[in-house]
N, C-alpha and C. Protein backbone atom coordinates (compact mmCIF):
# COMPACT_ATOMS: atom_id res chain seq x y z
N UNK A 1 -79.22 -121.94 103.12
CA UNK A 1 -78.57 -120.64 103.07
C UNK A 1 -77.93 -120.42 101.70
N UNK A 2 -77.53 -121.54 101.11
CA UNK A 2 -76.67 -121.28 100.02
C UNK A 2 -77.74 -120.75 99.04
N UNK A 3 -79.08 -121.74 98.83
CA UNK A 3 -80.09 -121.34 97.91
C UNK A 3 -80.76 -119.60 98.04
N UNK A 4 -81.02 -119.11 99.12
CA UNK A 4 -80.98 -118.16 99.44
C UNK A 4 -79.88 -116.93 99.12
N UNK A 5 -78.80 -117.01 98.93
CA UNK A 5 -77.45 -116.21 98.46
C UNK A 5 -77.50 -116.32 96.85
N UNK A 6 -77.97 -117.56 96.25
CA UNK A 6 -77.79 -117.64 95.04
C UNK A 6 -79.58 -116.85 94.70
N UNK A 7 -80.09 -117.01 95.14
CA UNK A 7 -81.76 -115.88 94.92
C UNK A 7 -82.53 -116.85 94.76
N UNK A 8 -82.15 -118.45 94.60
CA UNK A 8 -83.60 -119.16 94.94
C UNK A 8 -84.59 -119.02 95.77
N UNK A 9 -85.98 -119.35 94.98
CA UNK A 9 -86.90 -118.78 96.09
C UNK A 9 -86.94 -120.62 96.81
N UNK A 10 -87.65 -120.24 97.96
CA UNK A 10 -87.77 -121.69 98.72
C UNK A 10 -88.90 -122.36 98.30
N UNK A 11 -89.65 -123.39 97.92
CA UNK A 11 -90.66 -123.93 97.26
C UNK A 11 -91.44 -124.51 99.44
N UNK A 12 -92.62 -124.94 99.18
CA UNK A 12 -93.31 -125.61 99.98
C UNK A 12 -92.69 -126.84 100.32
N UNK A 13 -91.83 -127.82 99.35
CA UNK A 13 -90.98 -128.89 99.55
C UNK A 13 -89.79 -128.51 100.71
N UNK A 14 -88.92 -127.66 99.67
CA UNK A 14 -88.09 -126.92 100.30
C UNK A 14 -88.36 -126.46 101.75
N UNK A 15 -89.46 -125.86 102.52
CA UNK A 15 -89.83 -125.59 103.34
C UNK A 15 -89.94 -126.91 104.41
N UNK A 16 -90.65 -128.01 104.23
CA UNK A 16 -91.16 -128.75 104.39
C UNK A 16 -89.55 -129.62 105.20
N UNK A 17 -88.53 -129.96 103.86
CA UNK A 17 -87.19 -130.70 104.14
C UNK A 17 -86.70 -129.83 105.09
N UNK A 18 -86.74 -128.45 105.22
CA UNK A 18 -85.83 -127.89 106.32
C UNK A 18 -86.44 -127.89 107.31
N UNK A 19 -87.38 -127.93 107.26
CA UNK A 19 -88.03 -127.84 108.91
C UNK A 19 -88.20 -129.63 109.41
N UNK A 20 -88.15 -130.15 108.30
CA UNK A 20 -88.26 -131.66 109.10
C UNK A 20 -86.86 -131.86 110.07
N UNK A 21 -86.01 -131.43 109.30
CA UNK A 21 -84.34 -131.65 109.69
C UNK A 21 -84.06 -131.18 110.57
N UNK A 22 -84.40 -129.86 110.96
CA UNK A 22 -83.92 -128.79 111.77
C UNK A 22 -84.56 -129.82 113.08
N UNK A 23 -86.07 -129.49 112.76
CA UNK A 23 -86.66 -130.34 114.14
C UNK A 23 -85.99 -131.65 114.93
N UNK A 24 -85.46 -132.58 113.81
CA UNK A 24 -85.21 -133.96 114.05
C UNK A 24 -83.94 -133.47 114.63
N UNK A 25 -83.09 -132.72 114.32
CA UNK A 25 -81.37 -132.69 114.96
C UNK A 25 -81.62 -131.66 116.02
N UNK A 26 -83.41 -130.96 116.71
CA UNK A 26 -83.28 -130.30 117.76
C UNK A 26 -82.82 -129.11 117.41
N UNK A 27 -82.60 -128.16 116.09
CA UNK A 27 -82.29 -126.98 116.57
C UNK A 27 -83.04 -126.07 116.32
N UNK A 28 -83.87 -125.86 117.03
CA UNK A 28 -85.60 -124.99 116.47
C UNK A 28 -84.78 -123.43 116.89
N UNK A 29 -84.01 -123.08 117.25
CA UNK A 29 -83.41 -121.76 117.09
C UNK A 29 -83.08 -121.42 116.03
N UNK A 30 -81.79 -122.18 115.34
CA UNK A 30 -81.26 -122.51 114.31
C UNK A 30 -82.34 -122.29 112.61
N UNK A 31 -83.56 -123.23 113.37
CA UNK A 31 -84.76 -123.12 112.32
C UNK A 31 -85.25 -121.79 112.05
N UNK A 32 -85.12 -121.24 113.28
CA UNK A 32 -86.44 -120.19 113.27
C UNK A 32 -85.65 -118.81 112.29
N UNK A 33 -84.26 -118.77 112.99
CA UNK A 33 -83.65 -117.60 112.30
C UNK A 33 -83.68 -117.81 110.68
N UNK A 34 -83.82 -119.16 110.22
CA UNK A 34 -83.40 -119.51 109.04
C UNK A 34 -84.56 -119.36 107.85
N UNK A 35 -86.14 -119.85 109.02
CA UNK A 35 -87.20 -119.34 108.76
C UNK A 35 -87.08 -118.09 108.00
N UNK A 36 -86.77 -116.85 109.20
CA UNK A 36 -87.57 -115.52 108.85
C UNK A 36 -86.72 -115.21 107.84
N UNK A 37 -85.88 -115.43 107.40
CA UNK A 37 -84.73 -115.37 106.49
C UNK A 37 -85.61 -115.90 104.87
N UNK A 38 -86.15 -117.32 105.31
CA UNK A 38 -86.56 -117.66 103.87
C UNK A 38 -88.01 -117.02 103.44
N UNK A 39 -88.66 -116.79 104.73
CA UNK A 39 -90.25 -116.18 104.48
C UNK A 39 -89.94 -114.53 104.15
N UNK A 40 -88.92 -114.09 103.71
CA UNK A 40 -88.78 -112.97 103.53
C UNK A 40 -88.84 -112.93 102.19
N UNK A 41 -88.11 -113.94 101.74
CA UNK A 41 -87.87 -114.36 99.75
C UNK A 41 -89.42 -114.61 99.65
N UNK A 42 -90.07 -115.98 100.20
CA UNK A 42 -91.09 -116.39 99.55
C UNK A 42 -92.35 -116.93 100.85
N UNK A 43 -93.35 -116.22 100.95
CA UNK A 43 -93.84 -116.23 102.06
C UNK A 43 -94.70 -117.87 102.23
N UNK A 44 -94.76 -118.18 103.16
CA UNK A 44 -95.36 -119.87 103.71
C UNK A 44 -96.63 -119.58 104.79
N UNK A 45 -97.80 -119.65 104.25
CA UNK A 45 -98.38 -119.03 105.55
C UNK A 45 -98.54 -120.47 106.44
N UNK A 46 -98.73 -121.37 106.22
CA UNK A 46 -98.35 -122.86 107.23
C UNK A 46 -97.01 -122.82 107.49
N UNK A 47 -95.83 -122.16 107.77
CA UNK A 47 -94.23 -122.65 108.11
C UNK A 47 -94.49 -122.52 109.24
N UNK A 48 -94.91 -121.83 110.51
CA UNK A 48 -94.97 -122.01 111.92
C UNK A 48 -96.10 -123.13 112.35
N UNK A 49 -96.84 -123.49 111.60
CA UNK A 49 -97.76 -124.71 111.47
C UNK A 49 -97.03 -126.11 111.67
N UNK A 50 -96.25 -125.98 110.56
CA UNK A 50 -95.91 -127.14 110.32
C UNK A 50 -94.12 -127.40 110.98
N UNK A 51 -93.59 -126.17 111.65
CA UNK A 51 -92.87 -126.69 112.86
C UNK A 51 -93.52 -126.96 114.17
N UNK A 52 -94.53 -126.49 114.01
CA UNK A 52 -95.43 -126.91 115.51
C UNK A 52 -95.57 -128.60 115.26
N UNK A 53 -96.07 -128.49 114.37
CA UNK A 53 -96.88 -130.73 113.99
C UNK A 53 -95.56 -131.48 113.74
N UNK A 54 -94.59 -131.14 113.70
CA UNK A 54 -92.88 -131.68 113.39
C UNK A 54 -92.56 -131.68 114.89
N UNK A 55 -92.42 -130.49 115.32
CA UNK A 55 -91.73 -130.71 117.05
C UNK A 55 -92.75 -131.55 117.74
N UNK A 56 -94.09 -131.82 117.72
CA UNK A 56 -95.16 -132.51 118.23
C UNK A 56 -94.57 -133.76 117.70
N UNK A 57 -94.45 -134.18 116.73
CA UNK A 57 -94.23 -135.45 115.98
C UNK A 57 -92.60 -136.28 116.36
N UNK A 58 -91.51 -135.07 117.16
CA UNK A 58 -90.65 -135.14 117.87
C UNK A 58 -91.01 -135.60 119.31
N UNK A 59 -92.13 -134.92 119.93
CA UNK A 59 -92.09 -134.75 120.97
C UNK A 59 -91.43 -133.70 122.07
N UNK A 60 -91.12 -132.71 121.05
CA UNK A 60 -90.61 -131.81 122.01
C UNK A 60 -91.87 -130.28 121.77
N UNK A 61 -92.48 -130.69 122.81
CA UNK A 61 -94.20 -130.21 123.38
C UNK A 61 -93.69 -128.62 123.86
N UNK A 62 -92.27 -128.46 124.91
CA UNK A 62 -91.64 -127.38 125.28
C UNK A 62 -91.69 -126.46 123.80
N UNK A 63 -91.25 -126.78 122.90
CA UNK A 63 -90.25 -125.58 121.87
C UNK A 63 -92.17 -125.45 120.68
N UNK A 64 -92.42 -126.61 121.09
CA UNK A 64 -93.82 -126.25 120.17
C UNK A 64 -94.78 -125.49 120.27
N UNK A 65 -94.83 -125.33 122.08
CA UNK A 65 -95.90 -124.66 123.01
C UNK A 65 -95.08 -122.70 122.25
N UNK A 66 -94.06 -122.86 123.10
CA UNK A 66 -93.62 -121.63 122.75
C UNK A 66 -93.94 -120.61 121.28
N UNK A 67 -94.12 -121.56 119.90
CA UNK A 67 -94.26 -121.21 118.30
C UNK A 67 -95.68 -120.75 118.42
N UNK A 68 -96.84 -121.27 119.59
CA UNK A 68 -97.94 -121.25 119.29
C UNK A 68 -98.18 -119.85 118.97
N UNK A 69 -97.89 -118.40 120.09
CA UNK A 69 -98.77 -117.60 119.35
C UNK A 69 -98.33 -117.05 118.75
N UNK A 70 -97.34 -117.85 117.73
CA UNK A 70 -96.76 -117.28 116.08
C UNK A 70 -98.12 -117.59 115.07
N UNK A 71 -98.48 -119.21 115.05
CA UNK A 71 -99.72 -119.45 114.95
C UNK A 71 -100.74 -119.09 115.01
N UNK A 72 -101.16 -118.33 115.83
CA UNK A 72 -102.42 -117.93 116.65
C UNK A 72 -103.07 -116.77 116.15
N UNK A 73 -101.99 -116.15 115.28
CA UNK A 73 -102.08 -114.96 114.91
C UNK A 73 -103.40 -114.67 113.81
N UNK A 74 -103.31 -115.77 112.97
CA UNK A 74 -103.81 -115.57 111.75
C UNK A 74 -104.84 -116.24 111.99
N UNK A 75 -105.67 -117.30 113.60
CA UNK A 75 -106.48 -117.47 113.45
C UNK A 75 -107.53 -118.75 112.26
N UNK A 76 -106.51 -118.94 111.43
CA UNK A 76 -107.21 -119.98 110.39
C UNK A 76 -107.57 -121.45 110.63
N UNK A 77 -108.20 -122.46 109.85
CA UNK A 77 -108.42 -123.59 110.05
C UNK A 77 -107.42 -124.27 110.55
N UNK A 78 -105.93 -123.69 109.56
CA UNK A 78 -104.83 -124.60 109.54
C UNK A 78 -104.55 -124.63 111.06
N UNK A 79 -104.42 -123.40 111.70
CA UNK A 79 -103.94 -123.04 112.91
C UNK A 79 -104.29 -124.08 114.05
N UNK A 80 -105.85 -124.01 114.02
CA UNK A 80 -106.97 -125.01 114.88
C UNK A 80 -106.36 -126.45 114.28
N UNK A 81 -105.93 -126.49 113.59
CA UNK A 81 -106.09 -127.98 113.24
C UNK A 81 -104.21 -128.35 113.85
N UNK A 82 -103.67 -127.25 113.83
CA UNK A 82 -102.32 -127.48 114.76
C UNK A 82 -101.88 -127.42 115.82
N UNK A 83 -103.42 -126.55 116.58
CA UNK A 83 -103.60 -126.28 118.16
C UNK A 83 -103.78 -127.91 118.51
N UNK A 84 -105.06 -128.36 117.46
CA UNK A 84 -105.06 -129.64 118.37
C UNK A 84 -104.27 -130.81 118.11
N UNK A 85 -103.47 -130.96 117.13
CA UNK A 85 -102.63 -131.55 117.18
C UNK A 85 -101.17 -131.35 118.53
N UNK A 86 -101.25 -130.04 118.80
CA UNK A 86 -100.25 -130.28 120.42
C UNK A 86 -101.18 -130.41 121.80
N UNK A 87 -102.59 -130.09 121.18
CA UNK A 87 -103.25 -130.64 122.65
C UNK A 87 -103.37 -132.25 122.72
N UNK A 88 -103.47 -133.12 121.62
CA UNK A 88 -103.39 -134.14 121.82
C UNK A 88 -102.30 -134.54 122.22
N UNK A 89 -101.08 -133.88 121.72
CA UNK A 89 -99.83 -134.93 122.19
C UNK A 89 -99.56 -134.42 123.63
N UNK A 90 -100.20 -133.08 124.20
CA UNK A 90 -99.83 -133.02 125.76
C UNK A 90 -101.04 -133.75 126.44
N UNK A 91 -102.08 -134.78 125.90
CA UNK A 91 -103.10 -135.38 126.57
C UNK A 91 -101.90 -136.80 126.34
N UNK A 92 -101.58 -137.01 125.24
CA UNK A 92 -100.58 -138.19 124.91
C UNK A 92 -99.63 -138.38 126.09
N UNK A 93 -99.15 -137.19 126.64
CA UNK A 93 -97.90 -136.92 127.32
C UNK A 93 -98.20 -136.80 128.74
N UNK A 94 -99.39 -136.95 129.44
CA UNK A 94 -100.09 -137.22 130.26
C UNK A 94 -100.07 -135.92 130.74
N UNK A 95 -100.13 -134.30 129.86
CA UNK A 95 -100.22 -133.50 130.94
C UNK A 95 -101.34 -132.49 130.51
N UNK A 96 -102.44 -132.97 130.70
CA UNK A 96 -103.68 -132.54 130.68
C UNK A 96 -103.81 -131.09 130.74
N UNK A 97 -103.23 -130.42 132.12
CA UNK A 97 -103.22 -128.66 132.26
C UNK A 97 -102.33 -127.94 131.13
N UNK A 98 -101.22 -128.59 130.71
CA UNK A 98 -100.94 -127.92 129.54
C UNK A 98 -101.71 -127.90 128.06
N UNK A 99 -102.48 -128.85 128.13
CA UNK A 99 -103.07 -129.20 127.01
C UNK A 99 -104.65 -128.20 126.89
N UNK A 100 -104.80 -128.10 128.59
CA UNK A 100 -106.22 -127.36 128.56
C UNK A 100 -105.57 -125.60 128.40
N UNK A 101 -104.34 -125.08 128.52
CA UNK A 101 -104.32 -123.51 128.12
C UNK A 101 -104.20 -123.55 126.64
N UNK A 102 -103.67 -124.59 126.04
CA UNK A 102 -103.72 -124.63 124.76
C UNK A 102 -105.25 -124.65 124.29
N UNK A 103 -106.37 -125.31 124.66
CA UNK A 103 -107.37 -125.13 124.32
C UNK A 103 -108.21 -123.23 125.13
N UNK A 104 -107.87 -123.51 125.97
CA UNK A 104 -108.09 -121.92 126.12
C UNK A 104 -107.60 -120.73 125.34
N UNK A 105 -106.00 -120.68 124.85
CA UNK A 105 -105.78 -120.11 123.80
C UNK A 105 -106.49 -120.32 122.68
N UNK A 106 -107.03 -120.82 122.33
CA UNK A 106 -107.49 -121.23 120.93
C UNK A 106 -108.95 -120.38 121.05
N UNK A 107 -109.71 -121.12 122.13
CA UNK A 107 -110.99 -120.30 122.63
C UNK A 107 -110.79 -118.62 122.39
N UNK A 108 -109.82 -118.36 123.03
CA UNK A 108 -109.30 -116.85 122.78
C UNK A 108 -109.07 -116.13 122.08
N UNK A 109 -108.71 -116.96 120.82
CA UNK A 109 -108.90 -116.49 119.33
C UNK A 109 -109.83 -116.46 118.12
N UNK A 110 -111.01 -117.75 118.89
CA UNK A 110 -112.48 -117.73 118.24
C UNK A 110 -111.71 -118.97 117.39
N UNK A 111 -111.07 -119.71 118.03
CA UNK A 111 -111.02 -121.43 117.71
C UNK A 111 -111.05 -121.83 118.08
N UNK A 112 -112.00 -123.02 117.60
CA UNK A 112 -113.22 -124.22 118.68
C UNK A 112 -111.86 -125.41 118.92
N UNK A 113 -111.50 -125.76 119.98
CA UNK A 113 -110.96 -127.24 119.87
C UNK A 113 -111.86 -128.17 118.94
N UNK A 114 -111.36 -129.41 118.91
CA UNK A 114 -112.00 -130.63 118.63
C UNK A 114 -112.43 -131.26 119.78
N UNK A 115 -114.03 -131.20 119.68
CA UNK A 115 -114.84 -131.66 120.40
C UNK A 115 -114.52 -133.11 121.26
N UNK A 116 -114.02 -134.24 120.47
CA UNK A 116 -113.80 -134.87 121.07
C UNK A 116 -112.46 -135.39 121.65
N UNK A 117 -111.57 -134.18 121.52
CA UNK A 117 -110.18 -134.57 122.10
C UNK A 117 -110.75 -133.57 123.02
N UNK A 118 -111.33 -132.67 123.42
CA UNK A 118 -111.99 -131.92 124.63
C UNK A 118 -112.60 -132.58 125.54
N UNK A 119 -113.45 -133.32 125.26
CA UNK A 119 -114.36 -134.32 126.01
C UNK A 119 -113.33 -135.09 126.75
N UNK A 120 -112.45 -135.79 126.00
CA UNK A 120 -111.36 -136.81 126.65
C UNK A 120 -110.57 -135.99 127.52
N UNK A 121 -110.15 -134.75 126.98
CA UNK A 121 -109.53 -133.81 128.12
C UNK A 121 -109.96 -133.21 129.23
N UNK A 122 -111.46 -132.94 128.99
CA UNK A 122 -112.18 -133.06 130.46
C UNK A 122 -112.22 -133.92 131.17
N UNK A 123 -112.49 -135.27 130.93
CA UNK A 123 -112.40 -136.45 131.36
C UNK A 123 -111.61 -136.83 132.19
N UNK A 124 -110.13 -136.60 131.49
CA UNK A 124 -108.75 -136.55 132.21
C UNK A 124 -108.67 -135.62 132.99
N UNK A 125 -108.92 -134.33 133.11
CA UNK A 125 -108.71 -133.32 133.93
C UNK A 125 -109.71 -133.52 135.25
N UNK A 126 -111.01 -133.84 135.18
CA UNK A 126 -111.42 -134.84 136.29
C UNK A 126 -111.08 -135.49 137.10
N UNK A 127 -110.66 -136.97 136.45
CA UNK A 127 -109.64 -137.60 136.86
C UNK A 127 -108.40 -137.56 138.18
N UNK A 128 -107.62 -136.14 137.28
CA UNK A 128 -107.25 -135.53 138.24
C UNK A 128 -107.82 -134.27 139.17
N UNK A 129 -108.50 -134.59 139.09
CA UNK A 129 -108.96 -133.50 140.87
C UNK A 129 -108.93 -131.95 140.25
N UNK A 130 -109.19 -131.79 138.64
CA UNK A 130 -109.23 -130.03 138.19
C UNK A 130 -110.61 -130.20 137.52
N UNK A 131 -111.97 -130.01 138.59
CA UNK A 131 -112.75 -130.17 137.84
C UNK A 131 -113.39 -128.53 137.57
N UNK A 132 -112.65 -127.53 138.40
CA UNK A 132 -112.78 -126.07 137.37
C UNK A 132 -112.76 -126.22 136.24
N UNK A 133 -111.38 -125.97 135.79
CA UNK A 133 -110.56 -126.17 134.71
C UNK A 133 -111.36 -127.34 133.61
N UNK A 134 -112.35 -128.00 133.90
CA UNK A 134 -112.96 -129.22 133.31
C UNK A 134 -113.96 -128.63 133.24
N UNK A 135 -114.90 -127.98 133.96
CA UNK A 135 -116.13 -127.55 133.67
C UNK A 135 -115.99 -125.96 133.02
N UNK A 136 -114.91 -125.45 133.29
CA UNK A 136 -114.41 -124.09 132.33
C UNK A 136 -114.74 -124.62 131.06
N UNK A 137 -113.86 -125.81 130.46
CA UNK A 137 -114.05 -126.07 129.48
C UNK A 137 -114.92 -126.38 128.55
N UNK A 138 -115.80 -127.47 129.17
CA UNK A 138 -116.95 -127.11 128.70
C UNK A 138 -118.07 -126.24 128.64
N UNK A 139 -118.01 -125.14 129.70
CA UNK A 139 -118.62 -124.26 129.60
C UNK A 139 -118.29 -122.97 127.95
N UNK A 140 -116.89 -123.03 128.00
CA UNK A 140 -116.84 -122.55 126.51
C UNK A 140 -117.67 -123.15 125.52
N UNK A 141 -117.98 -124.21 125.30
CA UNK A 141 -118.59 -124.99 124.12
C UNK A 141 -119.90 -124.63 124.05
N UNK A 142 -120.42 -124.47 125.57
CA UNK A 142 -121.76 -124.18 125.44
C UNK A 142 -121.95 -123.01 125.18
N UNK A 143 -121.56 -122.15 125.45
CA UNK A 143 -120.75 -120.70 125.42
C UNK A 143 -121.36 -120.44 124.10
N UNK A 144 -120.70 -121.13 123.02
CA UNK A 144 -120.05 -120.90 121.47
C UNK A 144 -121.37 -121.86 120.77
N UNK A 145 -122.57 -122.27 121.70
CA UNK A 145 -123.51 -122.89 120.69
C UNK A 145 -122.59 -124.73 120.37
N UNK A 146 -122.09 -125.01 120.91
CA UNK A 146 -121.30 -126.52 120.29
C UNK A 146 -121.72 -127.28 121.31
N UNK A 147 -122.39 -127.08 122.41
CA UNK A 147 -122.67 -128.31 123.19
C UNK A 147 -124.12 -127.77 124.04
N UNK A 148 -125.17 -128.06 123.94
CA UNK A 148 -125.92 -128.18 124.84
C UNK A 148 -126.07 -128.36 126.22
N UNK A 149 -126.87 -127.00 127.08
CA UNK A 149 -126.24 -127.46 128.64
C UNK A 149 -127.26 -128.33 129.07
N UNK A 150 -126.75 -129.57 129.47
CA UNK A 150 -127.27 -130.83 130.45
C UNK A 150 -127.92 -130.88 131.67
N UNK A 151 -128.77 -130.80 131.82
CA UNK A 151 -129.00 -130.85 133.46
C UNK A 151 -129.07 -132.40 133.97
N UNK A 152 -128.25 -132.35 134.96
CA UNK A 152 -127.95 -133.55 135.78
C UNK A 152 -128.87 -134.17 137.19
């Protein structure tokens, strides 16, 4: 805040140290207001990215899920590559159905999960007794040209 009052712009570092901190002491409210505050001086198009892969890297899957369709918006590599970084940690976290709307969101925006944290998430979603939700999933892939349909 102080750098901000004095007219510093925030650098990618800068970005980077406050959002590590904010995340680690839990106050992603705190962050977010402080966010739109600094992306106003100097714009970050990864800053909702990279509190998503920080609260993931926390473990708090709740406040990360919520940032997603801040993310989602723009659709880019970076985005996909931060979707699946919280679908892995809710496959990590043993909760498979949260992990598969996250891959459905992504589908929804014309971003492919990673093939093989999908596979493992079908797998798991099997497992447990959602084999809709498991064959939904792969039915997107085939859908999108990424997987060939099998006959069994």
């Amino acid at each position: 805040m102080k750098m901000l009052k004095k007219g510093l712009l925030p650098t990618p570092v800068t970005y980077r140290t406050v959002i590590h901190r904010y995340c680690q002491m839990g106050k992603v409210e705190d962050l977010l207001k402080l966010l739109e505050k600094m992306l106003l001086r100097q714009k970050c198009k990864t800053a909702y990215n990279q509190v998503i892969e920080k609260l993931c890297s926390f473990g708090n899957l709740q406040e990360a899920d919520k940032l997603l369709s801040r993310v989602l918006k723009t659709a880019s590599i970076n985005d996909a590559n931060t979707c699946n970084m919280l679908l892995e940690s809710y496959l990590r976290k043993g909760m498979p159905l949260s992990a598969y709307k996250v891959a459905c969101r992504m589908f929804n925006r014309n971003l492919i999960p990673n093939l093989k944290l999908s596979d493992k998430l079908s797998k798991r979603l099997m497992s447990e007794g959602k084999s809709a939700e498991a064959d939904n999933l792969m039915l997107r892939f085939v859908e999108r040209g990424h997987l060939s349909p099998q006959c069994e």
